[in-house]
C-alpha atoms as a PDB file:
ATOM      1  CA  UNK A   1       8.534   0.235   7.956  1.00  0.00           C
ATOM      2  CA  UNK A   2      11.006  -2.537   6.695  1.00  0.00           C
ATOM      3  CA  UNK A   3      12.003  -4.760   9.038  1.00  0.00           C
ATOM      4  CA  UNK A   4      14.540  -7.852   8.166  1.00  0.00           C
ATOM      5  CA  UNK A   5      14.061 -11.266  10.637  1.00  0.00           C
ATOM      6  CA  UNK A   6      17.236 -11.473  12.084  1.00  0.00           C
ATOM      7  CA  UNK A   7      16.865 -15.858  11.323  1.00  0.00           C
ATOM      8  CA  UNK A   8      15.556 -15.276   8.290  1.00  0.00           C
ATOM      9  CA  UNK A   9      18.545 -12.768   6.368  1.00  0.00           C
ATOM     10  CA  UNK A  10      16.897 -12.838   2.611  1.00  0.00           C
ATOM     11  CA  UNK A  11      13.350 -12.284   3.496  1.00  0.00           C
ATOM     12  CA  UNK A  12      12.017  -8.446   4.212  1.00  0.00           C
ATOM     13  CA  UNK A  13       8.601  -7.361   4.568  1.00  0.00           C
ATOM     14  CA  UNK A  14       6.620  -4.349   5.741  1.00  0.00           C
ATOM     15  CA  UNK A  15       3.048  -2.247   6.197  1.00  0.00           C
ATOM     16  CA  UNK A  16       2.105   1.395   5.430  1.00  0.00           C
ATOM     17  CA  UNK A  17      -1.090   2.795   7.086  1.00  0.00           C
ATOM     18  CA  UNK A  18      -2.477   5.985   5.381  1.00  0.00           C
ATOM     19  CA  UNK A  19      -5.171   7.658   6.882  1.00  0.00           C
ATOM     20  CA  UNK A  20      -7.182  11.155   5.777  1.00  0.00           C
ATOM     21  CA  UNK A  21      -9.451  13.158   8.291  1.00  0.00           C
ATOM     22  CA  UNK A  22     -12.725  14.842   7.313  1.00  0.00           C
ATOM     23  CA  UNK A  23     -11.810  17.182   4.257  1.00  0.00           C
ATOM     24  CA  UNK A  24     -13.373  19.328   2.036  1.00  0.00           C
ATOM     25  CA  UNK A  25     -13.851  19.094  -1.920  1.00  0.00           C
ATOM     26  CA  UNK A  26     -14.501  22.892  -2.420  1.00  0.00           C
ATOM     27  CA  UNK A  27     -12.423  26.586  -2.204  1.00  0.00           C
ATOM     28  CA  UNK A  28     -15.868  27.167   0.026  1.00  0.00           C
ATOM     29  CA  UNK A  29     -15.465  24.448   2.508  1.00  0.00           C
ATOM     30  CA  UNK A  30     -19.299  23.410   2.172  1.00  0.00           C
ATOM     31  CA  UNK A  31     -18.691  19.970   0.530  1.00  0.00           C
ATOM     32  CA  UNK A  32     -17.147  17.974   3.006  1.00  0.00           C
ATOM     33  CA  UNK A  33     -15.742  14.427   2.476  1.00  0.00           C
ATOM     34  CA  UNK A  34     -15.429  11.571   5.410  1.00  0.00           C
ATOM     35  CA  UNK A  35     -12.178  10.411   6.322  1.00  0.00           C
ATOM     36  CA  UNK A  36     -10.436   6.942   5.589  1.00  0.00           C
ATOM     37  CA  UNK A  37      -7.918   4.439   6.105  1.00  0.00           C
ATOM     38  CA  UNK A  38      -6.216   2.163   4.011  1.00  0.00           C
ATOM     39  CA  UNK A  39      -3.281  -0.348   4.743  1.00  0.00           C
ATOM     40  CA  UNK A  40      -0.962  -2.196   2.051  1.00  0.00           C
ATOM     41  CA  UNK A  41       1.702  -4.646   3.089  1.00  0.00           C
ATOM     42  CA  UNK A  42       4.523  -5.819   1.047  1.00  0.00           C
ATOM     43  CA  UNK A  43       7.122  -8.324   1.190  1.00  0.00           C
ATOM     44  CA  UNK A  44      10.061  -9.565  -0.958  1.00  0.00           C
ATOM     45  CA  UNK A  45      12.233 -13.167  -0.892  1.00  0.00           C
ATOM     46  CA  UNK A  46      15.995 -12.791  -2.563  1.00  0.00           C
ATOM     47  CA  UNK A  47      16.346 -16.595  -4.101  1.00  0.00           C
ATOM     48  CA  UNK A  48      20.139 -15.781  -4.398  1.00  0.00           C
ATOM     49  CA  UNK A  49      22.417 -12.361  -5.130  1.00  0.00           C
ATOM     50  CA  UNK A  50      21.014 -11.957  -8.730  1.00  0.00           C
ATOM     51  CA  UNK A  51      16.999 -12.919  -7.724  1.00  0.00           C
ATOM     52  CA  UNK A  52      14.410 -11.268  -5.871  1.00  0.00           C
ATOM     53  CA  UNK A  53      10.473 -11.802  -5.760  1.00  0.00           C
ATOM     54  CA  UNK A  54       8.602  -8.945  -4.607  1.00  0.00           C
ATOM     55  CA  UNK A  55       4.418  -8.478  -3.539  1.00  0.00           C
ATOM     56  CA  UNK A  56       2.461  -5.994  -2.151  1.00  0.00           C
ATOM     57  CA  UNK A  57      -1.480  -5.780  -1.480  1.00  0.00           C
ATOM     58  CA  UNK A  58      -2.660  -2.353  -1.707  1.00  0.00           C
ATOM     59  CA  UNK A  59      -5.948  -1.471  -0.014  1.00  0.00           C
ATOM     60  CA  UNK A  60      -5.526  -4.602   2.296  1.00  0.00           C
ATOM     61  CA  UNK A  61      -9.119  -3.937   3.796  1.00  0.00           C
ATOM     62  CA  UNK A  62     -11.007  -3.054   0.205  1.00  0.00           C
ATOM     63  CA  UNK A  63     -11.703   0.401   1.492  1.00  0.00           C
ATOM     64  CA  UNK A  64     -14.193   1.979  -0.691  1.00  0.00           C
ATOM     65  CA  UNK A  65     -13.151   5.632  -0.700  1.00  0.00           C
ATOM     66  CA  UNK A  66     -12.426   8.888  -2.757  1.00  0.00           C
ATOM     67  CA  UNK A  67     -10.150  11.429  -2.497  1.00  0.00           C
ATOM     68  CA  UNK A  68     -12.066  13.848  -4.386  1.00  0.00           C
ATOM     69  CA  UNK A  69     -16.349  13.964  -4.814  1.00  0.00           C
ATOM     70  CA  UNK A  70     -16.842  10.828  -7.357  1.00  0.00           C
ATOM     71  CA  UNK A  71     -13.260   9.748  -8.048  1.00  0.00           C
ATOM     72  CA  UNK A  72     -13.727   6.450  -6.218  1.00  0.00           C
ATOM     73  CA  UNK A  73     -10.131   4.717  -5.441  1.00  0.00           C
ATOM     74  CA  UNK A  74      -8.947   1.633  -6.820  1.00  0.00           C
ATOM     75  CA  UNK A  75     -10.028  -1.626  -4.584  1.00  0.00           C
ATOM     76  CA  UNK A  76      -7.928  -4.120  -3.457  1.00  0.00           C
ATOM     77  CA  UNK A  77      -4.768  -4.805  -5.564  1.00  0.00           C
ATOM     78  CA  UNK A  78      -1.920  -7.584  -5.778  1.00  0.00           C
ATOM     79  CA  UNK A  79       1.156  -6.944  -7.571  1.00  0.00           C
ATOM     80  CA  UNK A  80       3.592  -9.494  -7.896  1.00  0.00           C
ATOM     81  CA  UNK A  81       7.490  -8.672  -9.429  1.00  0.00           C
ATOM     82  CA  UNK A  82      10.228 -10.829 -10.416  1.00  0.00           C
ATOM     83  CA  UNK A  83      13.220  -8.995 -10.961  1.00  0.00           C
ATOM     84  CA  UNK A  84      16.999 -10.155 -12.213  1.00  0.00           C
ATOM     85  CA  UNK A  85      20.150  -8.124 -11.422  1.00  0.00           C
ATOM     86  CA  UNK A  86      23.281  -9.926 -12.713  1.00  0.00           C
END
């Protein structure tokens, strides 16, 4: 979801929210894996026509989770970008 402030034209920012249900790590379905949530948010600020800052947090929250039996996810994250388009 991208929204754009309507008073603030060169500023955009916005959220996803993924979630998993109970799941299972095997063609059997005996090993079964707990659900999870994570959010990340992002927003960018264009300086002018040519410049544009961008960041995002992934895994707002620092959900510890895996999405399959001991491959553990990446914690929290920032990622900042500066980018140039003449």
């Amino acid at each position: 979801m991208d929204r754009n402030f309507h008073n603030l034209p060169n500023i955009r920012c916005g959220a996803t929210l993924q979630a998993e249900n109970k799941r299972y790590d095997d063609l059997a379905n005996t090993a079964q894996m707990g659900g999870y949530a994570t959010v990340d948010i992002r927003g960018e600020f264009a300086f002018s026509k040519e410049w544009l800052a961008q960041a995002r947090v992934a895994n707002l929250f620092d959900k510890a989770y895996e999405t399959a039996d001991f491959y553990n996810q990446q914690d929290r994250s920032l990622f900042v970008t500066l980018r140039y388009q003449p």
